[in-house]
Protein backbone atom coordinates (compact mmCIF):
# COMPACT_ATOMS: atom_id res chain seq x y z
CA UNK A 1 -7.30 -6.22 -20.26
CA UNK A 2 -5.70 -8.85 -17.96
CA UNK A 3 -3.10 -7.67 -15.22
CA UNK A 4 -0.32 -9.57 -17.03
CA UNK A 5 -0.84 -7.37 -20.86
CA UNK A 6 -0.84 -4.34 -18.60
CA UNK A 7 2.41 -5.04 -17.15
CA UNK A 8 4.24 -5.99 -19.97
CA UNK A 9 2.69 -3.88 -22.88
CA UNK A 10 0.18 -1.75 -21.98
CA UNK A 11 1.05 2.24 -22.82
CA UNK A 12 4.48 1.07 -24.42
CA UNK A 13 5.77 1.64 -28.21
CA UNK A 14 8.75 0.56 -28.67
CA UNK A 15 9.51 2.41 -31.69
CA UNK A 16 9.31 5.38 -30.56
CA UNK A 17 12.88 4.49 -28.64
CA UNK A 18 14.76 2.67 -31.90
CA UNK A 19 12.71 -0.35 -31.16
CA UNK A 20 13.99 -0.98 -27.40
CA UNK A 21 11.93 -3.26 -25.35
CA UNK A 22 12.60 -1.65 -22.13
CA UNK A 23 12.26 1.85 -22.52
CA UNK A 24 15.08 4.49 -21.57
CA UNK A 25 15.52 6.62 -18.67
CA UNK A 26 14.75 10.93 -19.76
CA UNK A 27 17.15 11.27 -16.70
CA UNK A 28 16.66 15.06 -18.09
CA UNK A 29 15.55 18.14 -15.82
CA UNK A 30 13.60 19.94 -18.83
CA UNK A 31 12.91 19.20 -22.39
CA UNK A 32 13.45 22.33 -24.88
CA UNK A 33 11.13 21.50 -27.40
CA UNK A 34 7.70 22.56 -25.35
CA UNK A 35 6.68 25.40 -24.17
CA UNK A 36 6.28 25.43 -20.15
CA UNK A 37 3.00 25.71 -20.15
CA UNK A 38 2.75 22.27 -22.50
CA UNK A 39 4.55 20.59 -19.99
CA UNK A 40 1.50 18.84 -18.33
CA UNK A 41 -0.14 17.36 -21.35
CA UNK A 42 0.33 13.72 -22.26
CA UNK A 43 3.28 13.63 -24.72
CA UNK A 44 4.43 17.02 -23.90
CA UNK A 45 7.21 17.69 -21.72
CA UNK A 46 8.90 21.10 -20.56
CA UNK A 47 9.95 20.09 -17.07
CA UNK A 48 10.26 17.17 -14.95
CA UNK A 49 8.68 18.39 -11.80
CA UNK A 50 5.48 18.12 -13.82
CA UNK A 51 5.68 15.38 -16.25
CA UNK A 52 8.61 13.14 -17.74
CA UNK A 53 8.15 10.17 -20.36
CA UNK A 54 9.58 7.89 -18.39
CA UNK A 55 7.30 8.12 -15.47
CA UNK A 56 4.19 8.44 -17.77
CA UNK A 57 4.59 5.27 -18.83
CA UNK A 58 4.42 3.78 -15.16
CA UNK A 59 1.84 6.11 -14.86
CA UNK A 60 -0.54 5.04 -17.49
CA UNK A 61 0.13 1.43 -16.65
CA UNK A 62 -0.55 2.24 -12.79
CA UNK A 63 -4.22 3.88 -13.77
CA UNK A 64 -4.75 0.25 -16.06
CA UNK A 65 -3.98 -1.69 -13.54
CA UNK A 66 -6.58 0.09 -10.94
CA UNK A 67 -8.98 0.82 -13.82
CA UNK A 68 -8.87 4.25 -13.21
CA UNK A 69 -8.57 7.33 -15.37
CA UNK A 70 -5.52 8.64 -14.34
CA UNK A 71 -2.72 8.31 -12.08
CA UNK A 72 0.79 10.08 -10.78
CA UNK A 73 3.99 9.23 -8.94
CA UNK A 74 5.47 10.98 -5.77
CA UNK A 75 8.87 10.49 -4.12
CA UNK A 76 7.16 8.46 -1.79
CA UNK A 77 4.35 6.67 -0.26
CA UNK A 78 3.63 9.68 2.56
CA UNK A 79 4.32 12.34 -0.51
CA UNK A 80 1.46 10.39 -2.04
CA UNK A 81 -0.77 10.09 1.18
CA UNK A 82 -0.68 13.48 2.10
CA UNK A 83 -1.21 14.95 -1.71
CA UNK A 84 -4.60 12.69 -1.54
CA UNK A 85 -5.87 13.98 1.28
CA UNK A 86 -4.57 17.38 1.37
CA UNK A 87 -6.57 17.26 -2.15
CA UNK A 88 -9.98 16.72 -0.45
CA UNK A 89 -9.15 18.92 2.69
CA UNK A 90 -9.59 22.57 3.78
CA UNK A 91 -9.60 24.01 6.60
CA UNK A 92 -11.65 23.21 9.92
CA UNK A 93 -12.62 19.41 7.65
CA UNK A 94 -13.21 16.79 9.82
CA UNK A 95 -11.75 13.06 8.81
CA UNK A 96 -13.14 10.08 9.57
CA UNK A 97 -9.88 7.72 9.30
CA UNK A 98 -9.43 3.86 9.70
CA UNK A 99 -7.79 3.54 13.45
CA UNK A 100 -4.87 0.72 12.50
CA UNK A 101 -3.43 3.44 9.37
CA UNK A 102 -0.05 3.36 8.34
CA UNK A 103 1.66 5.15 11.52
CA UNK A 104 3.01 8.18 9.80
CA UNK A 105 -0.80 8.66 7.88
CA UNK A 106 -1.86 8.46 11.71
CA UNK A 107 0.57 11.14 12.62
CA UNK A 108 -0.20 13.15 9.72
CA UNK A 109 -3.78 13.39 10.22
CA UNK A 110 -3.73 13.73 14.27
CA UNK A 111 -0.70 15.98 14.91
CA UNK A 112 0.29 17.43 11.40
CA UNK A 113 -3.00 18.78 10.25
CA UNK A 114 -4.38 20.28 13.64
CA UNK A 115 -2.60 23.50 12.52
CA UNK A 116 -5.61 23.95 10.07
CA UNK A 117 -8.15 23.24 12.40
CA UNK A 118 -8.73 19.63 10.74
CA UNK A 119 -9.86 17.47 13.18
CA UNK A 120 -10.35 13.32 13.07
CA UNK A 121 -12.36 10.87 14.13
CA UNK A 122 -10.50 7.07 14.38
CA UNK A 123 -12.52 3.91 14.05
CA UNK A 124 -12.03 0.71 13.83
CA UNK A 125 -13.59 0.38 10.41
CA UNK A 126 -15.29 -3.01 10.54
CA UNK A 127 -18.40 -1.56 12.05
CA UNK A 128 -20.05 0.05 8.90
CA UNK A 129 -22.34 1.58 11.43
CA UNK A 130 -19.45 3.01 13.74
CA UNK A 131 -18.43 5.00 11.14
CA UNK A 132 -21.47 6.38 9.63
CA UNK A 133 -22.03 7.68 12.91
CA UNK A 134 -18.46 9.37 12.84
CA UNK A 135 -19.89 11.50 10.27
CA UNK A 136 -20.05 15.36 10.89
CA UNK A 137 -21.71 18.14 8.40
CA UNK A 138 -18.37 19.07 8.29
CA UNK A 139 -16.41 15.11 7.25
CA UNK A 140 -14.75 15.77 4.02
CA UNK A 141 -12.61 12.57 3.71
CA UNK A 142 -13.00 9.08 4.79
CA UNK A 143 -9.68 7.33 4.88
CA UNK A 144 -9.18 3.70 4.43
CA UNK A 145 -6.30 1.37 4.28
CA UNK A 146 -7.92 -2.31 3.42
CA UNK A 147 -6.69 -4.52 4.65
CA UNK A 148 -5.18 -2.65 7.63
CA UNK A 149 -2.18 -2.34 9.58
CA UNK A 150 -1.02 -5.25 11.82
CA UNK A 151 -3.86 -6.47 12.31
CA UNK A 152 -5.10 -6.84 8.77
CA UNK A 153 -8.76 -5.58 9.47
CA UNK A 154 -10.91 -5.64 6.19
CA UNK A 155 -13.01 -2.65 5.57
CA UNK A 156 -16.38 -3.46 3.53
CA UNK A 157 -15.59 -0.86 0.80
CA UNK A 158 -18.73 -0.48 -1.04
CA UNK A 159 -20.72 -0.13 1.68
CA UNK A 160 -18.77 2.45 2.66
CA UNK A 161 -18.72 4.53 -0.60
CA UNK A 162 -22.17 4.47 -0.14
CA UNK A 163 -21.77 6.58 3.14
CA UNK A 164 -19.31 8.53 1.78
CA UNK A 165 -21.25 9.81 -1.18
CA UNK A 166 -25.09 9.90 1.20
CA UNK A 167 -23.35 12.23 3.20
CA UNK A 168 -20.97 14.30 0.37
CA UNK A 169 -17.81 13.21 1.39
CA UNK A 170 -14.81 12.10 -0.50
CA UNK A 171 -13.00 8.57 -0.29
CA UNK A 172 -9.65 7.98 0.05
CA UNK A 173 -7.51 4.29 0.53
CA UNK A 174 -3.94 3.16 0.98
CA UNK A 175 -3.97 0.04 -1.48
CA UNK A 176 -0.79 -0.93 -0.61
CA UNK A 177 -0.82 -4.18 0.75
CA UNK A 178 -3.35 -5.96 -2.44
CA UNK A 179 -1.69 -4.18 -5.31
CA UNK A 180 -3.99 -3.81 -7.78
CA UNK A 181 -3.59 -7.41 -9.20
CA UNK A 182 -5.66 -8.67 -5.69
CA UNK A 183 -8.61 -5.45 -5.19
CA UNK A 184 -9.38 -2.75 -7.13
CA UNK A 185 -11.25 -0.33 -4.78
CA UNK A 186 -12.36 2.26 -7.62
CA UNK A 187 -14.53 -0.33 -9.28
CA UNK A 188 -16.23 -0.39 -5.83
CA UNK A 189 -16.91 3.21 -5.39
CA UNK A 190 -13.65 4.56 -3.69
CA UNK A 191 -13.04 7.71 -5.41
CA UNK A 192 -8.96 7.67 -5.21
CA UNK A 193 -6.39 5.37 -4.67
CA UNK A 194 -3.14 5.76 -2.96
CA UNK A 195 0.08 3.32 -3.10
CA UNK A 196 3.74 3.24 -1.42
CA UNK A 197 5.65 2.03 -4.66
CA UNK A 198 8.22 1.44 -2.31
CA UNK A 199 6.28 -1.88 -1.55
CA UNK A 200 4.96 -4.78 -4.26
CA UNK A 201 4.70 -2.18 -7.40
CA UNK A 202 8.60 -1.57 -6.86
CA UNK A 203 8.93 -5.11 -5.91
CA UNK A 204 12.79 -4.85 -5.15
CA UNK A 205 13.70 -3.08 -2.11
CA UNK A 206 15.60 -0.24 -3.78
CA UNK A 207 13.18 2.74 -4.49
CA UNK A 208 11.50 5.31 -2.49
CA UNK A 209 7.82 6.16 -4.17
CA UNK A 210 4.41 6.68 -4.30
CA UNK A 211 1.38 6.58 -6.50
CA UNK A 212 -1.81 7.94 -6.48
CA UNK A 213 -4.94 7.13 -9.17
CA UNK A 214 -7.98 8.38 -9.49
CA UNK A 215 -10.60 10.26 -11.99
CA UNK A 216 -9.04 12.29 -15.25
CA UNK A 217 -10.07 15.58 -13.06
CA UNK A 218 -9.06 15.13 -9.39
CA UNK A 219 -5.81 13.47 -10.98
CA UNK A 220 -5.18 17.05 -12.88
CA UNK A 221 -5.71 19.16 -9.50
CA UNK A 222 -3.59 16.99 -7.58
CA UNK A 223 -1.03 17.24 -10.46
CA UNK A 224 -1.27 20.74 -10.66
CA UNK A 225 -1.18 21.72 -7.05
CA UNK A 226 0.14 19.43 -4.56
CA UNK A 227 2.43 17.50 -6.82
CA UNK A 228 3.65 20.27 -8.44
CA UNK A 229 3.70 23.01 -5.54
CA UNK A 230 4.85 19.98 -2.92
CA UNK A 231 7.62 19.41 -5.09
CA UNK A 232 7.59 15.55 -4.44
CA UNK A 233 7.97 14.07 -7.40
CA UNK A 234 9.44 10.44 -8.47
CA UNK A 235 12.97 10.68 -10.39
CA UNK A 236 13.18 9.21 -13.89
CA UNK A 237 15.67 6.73 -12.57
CA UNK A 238 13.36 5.61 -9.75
CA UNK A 239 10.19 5.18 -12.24
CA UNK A 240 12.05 3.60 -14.18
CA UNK A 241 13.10 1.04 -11.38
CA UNK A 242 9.35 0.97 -10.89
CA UNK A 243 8.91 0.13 -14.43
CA UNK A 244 11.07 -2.94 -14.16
CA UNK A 245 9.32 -4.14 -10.53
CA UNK A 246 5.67 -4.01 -12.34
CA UNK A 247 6.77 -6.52 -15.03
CA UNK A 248 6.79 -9.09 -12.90
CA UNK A 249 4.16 -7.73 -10.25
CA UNK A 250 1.32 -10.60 -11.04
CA UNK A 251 4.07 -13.51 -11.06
CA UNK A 252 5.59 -11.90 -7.70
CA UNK A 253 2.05 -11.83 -5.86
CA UNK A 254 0.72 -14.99 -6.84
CA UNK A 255 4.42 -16.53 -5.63
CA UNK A 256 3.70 -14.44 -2.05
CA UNK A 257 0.75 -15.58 -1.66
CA UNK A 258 1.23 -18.76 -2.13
CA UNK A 259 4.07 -18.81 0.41
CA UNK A 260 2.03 -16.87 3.22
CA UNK A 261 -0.23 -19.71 3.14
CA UNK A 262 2.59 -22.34 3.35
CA UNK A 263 3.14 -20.23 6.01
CA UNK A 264 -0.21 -19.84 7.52
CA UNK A 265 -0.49 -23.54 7.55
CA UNK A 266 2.94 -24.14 9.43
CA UNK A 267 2.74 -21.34 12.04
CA UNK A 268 -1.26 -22.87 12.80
CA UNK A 269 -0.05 -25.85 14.06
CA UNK A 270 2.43 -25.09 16.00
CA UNK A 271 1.69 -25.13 20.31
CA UNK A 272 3.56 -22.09 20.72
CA UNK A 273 1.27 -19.71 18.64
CA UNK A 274 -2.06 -18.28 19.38
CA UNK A 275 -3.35 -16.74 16.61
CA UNK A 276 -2.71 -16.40 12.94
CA UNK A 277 -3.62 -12.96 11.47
CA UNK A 278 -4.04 -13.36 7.63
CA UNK A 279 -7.22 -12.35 5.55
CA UNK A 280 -6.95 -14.66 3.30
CA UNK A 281 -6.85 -17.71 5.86
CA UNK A 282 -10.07 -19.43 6.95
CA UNK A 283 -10.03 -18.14 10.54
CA UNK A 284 -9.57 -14.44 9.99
CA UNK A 285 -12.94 -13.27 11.29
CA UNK A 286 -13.49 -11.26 7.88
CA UNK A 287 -12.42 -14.06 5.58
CA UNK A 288 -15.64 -13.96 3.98
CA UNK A 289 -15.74 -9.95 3.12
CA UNK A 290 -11.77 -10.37 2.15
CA UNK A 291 -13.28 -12.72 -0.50
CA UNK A 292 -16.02 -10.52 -1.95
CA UNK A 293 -13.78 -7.44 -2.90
CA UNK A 294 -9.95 -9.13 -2.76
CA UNK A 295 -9.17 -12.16 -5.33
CA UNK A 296 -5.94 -12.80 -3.27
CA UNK A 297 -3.51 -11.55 -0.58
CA UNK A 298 0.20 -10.47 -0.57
CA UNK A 299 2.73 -11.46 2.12
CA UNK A 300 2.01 -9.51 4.67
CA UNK A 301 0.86 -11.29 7.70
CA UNK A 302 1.01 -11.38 11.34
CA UNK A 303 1.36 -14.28 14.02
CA UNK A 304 0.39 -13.97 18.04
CA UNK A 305 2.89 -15.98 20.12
CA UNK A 306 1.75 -17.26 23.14
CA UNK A 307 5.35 -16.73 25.09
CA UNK A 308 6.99 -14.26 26.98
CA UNK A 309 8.06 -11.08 25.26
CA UNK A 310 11.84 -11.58 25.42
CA UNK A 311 11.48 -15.18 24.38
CA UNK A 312 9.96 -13.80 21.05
CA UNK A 313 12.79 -11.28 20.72
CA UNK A 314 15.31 -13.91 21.15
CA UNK A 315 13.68 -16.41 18.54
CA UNK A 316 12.96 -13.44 16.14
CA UNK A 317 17.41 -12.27 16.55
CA UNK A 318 18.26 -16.46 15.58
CA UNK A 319 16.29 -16.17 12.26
CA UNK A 320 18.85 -16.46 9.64
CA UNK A 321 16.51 -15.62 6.45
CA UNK A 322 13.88 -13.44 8.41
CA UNK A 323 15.61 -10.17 8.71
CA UNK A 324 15.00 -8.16 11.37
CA UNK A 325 13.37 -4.49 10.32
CA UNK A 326 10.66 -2.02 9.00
CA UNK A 327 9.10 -1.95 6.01
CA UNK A 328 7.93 -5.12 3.46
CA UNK A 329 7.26 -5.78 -0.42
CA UNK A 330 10.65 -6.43 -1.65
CA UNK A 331 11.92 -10.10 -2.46
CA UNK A 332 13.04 -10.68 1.19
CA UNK A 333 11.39 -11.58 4.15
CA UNK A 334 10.99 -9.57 6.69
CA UNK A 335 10.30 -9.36 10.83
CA UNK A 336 9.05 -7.43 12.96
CA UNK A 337 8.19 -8.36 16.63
CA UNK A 338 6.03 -5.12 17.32
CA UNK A 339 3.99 -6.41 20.45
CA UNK A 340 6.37 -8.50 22.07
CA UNK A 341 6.84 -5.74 24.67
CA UNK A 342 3.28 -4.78 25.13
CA UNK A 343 1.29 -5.64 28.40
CA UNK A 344 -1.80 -5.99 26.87
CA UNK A 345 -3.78 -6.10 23.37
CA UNK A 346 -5.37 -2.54 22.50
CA UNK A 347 -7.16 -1.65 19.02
CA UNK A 348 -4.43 -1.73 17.06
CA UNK A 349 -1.99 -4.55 18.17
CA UNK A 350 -2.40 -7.29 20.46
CA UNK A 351 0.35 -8.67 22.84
CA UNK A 352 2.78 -11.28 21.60
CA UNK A 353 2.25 -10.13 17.81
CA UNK A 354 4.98 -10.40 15.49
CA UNK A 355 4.60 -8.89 11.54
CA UNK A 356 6.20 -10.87 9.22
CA UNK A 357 6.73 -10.30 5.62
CA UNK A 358 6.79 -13.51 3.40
CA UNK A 359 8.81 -13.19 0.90
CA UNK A 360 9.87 -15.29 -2.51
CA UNK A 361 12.93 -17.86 -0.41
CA UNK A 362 10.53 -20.16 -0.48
CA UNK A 363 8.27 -21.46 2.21
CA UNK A 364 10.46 -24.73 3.45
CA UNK A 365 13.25 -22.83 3.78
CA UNK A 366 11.57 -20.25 6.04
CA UNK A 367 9.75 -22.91 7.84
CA UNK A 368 13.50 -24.96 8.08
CA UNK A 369 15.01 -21.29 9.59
CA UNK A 370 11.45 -21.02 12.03
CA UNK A 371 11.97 -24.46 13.34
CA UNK A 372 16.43 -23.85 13.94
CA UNK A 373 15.44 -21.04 15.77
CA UNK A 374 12.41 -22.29 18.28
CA UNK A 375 14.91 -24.75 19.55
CA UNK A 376 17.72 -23.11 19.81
CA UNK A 377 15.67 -20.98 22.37
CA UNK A 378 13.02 -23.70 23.79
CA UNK A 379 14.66 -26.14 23.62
């Protein structure tokens, strides 16, 4: 089933709601007609802490689009990192974790967890080798995030699902920054799948979420206990925001794609620039793996100015459709200059780099607000 179906169809029946093409919001704490213990089968509802039929739908259509068994939202994208892993962790595990993370996955694992004697180990994650000899008896969880952070490092996924499982450990990746319309890393062995919803699957900049997908079983436990005992669970009105973003989620990537290369192109040529950090672009030094196991990038990308730190803060504070600030995935674009201020590169930013998120203004007028801004501050 193509992407497209899935988003506009899939797990829908619109007579079950007086023939309404979208579907309503349940915007109900509990449903009287099940008995509690119901409440977590498909089509049953007693409470919405454990299931609602609005956020099934987004569910089911979530699971389709990663092609796995089964899937549920959080309240966010760290309710949904730390229900994966706490799912696969005890205590005194060792993790063997993908250096350039999400920062607040970093935090979680390095600070948070320490006061259940988990300990991890941080590579870079491009050296297949590096991390296999991570491993400890004791390495319950490999976490990825492909591609990473900042610096957009690819990880080669089925190779390392093949460590994973050789030495009994579980895998675990933040597929944030594909979607599951550009990689789908259960089909290559990754056992579960996390998402921030707050990013491409919500689409709009207006919701707070998180996803996470995975087999029919682990699915159920994570339901069951850290969903369900957490307490982070996505509102009705929220999946149903969600609901609305995936309609258009194929449409939206292909157009951010398509832009970031625009923008690829532009920033390449100009004297000013030293690098352009995209994995979809020819010189990203895994453009060949990002082609094997993505079909496509979002609009996430970073560029390395070769200039003074403040320089790149003041061309960054003229950009008129580039808005300065965290986060990316919405409609907007989006800028970050993260390693203006930093001395020197390190392993998981380099000096002079600036995140940008490309968003759907289209590409002249971004590279129109780029050039206005370079000479208002070169010259």
């Amino acid at each position: 089933m193509k992407a497209e179906e899935i988003c506009t169809h899939y797990g829908e029946n619109p007579s079950r709601f007086a023939g309404a093409v979208t579907p309503p919001i349940f915007q109900s704490s509990l449903f009287t007609e099940c008995e509690g213990n119901e409440g977590g089968r498909e089509g049953r509802y007693a409470y919405t802490r454990v299931s609602n039929p609005t956020t099934e739908i987004v569910e089911n259509k979530v699971a389709a689009l990663e092609q796995g068994e089964a899937a549920k939202c959080f309240s966010s994208g760290m309710g949904a990192i730390s229900a994966a892993m706490m799912h696969y962790l005890k205590k005194d595990s060792h993790v063997v974790a993908v250096a350039s993370i999400y920062g607040p996955a970093h935090r979680f694992l390095e600070d948070y967890m320490k006061r259940f004697g988990v300990e991890v180990t941080f590579v870079k994650g491009t050296d297949t080798q590096e991390l296999e000899g991570a491993m400890r008896e004791n390495t319950d969880l490999i976490y990825l995030e492909s591609p990473s952070n900042y610096l957009f490092l690819v990880q080669d996924l089925k190779k390392i699902s093949e460590i994973a499982k050789k030495h009994h450990a579980a895998t675990v990746i933040d597929n944030t920054y594909c979607t599951p319309v550009f990689q789908k890393p259960l089909t290559m062995g990754i056992d579960m799948v996390v998402h921030s919803a707050s990013k491409y699957l919500g689409g709009h900049s207006d919701i707070i979420g998180g996803v996470v997908i995975g087999r029919s079983e682990d699915i159920s436990q994570v339901a069951q206990n850290e969903r369900e005992l957490f307490g982070a669970v996505m509102s009705p009105f929220d999946s149903w925001l969600m609901l609305r973003g995936i309609r258009t989620l194929p449409v939206r990537m292909k157009q951010h794609m398509s832009n970031a290369l625009d923008m690829a192109a532009y920033f390449q040529k100009l004297s000013i620039v030293k690098e352009v950090i995209y994995p979809w672009w020819e010189t990203h030094p895994q453009y060949e793996l990002a082609k094997k196991q993505m079909t496509g990038a979002s609009g996430l990308m970073s560029v390395v100015f070769d200039l003074p730190g403040e320089q790149i803060k003041k061309i960054v504070n003229e950009l008129e459709f580039f808005h300065r600030g965290p986060s990316w995935g919405g409609f907007e674009s989006l800028i970050s200059p993260v390693g203006a201020d930093l001395a020197q590169d390190n392993d998981t930013m380099k000096k002079g780099l600036v995140r940008m998120h490309i968003g759907l203004e289209g590409a002249d007028l971004l590279m129109e607000d780029f050039e206005r801004a370079v000479k208002h501050v070169l010259g």
